[in-house]
C-alpha atoms as a PDB file:
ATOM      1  CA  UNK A   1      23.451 -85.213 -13.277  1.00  0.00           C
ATOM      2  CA  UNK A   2      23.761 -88.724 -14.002  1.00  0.00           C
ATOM      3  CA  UNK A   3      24.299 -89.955 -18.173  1.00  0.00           C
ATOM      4  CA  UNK A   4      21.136 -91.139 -19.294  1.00  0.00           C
ATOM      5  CA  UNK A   5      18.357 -91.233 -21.848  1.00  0.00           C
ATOM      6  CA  UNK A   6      16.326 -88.103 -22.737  1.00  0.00           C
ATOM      7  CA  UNK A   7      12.560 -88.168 -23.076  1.00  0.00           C
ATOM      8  CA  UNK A   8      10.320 -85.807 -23.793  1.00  0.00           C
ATOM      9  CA  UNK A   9       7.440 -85.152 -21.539  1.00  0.00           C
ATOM     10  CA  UNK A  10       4.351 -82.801 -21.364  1.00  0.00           C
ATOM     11  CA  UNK A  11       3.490 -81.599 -18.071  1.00  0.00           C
ATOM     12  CA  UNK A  12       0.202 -78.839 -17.614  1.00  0.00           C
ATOM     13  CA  UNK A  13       1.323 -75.789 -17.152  1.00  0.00           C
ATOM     14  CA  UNK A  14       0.607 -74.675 -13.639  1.00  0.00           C
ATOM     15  CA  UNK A  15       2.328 -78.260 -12.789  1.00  0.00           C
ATOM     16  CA  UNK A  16       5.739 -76.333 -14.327  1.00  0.00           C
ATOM     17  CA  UNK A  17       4.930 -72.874 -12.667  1.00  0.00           C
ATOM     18  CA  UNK A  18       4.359 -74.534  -9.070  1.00  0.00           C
ATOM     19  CA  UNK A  19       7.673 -76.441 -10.456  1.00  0.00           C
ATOM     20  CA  UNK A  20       9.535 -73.394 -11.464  1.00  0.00           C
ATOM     21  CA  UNK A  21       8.379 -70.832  -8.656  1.00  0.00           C
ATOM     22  CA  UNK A  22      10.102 -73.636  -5.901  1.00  0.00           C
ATOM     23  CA  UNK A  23      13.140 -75.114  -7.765  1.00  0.00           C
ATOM     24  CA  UNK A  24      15.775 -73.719  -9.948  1.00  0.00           C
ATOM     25  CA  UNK A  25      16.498 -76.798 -11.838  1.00  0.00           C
ATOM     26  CA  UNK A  26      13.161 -78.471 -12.979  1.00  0.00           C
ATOM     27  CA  UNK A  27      15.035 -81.651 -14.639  1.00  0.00           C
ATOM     28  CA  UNK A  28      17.092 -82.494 -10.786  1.00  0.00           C
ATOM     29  CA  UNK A  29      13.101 -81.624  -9.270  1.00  0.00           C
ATOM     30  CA  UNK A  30      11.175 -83.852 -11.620  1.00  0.00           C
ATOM     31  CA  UNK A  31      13.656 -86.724 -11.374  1.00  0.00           C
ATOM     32  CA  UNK A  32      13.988 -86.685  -7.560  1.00  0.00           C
ATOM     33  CA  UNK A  33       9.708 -86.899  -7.412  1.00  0.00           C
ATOM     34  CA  UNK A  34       9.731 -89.619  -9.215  1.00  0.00           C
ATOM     35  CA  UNK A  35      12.184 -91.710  -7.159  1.00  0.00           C
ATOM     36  CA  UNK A  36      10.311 -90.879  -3.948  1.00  0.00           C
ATOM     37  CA  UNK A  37       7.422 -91.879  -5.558  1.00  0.00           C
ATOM     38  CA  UNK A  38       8.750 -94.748  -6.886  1.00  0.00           C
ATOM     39  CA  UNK A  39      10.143 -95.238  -3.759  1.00  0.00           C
ATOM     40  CA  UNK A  40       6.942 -95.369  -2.234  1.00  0.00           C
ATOM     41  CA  UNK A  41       5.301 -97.524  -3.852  1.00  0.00           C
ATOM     42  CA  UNK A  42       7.622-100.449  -3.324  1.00  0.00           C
ATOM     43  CA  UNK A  43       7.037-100.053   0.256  1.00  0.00           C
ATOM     44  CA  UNK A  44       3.273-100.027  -0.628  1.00  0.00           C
ATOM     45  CA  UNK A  45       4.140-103.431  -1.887  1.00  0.00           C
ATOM     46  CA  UNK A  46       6.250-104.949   0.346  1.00  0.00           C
ATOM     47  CA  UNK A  47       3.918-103.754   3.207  1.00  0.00           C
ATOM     48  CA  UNK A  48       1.002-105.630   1.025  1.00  0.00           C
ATOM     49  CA  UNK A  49       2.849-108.767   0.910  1.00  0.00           C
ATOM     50  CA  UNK A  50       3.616-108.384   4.926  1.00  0.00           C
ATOM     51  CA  UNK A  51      -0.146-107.911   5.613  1.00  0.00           C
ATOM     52  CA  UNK A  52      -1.171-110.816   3.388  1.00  0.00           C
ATOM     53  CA  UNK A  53       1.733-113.030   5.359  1.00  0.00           C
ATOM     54  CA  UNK A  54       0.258-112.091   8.252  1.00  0.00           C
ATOM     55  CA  UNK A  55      -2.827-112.700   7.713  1.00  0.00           C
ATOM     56  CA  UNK A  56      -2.288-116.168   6.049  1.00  0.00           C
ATOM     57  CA  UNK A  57      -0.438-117.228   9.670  1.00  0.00           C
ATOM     58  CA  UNK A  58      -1.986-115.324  12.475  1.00  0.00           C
ATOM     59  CA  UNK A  59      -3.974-117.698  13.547  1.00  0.00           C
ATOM     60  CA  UNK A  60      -1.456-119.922  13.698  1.00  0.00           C
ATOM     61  CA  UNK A  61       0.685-117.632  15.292  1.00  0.00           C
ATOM     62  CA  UNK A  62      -1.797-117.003  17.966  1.00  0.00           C
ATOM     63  CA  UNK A  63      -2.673-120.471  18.926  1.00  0.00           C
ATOM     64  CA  UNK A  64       1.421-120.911  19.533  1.00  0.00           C
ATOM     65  CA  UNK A  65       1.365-117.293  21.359  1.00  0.00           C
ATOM     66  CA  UNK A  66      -1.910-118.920  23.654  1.00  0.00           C
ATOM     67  CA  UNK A  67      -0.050-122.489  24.066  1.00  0.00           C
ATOM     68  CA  UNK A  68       2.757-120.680  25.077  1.00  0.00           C
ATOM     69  CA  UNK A  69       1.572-118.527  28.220  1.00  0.00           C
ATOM     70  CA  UNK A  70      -1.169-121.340  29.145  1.00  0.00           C
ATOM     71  CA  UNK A  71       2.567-123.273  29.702  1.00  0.00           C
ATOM     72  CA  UNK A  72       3.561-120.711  31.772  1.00  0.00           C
ATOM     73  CA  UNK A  73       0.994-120.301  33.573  1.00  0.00           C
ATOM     74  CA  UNK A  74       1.096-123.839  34.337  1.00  0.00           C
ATOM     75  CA  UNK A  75       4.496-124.382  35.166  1.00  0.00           C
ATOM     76  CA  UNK A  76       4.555-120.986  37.339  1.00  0.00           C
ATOM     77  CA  UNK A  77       1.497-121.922  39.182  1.00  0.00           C
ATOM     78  CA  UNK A  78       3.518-125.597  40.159  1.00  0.00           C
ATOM     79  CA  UNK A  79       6.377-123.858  41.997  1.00  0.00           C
ATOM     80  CA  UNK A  80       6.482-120.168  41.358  1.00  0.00           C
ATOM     81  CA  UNK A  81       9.990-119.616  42.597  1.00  0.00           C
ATOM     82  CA  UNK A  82      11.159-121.563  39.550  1.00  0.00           C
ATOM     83  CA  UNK A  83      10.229-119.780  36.102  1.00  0.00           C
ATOM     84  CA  UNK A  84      12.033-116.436  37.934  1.00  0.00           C
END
């Protein structure tokens, strides 16, 4: 284990026996649940900031996406041979 700071922390019991029955080293067990979960939420965030991005500029992006095949549908209906 990493140096660190100590803290002392009250869990309910059948948390630690659940704990205990599955791991032999409770500290290594507690530690590594709290990075995943800490882990987790930052993707929780960063997947709330892409949804609000998205959101603020779809529209947008879909009116390019709709300009952009309407051009090709014009220029491939004008000589078909040439957007191959």
């Amino acid at each position: 284990m990493r140096g660190g700071t100590y803290e002392t922390i009250t869990l309910e019991r059948e948390v630690l026996e659940a704990t205990d029955q599955r791991f032999s080293n409770r500290l290594k067990f507690i530690e590594q649940a709290a990075r995943l979960y800490l882990r987790e939420l930052r993707r929780a965030e960063r997947d709330a900031r892409d949804r609000a991005l998205h959101e603020k500029y779809a529209e947008e992006l879909n009116r390019q996406a709709l300009e952009t095949l309407e051009y090709s549908a014009y220029y491939n209906e004008e000589d078909p041979h040439e957007a191959r």
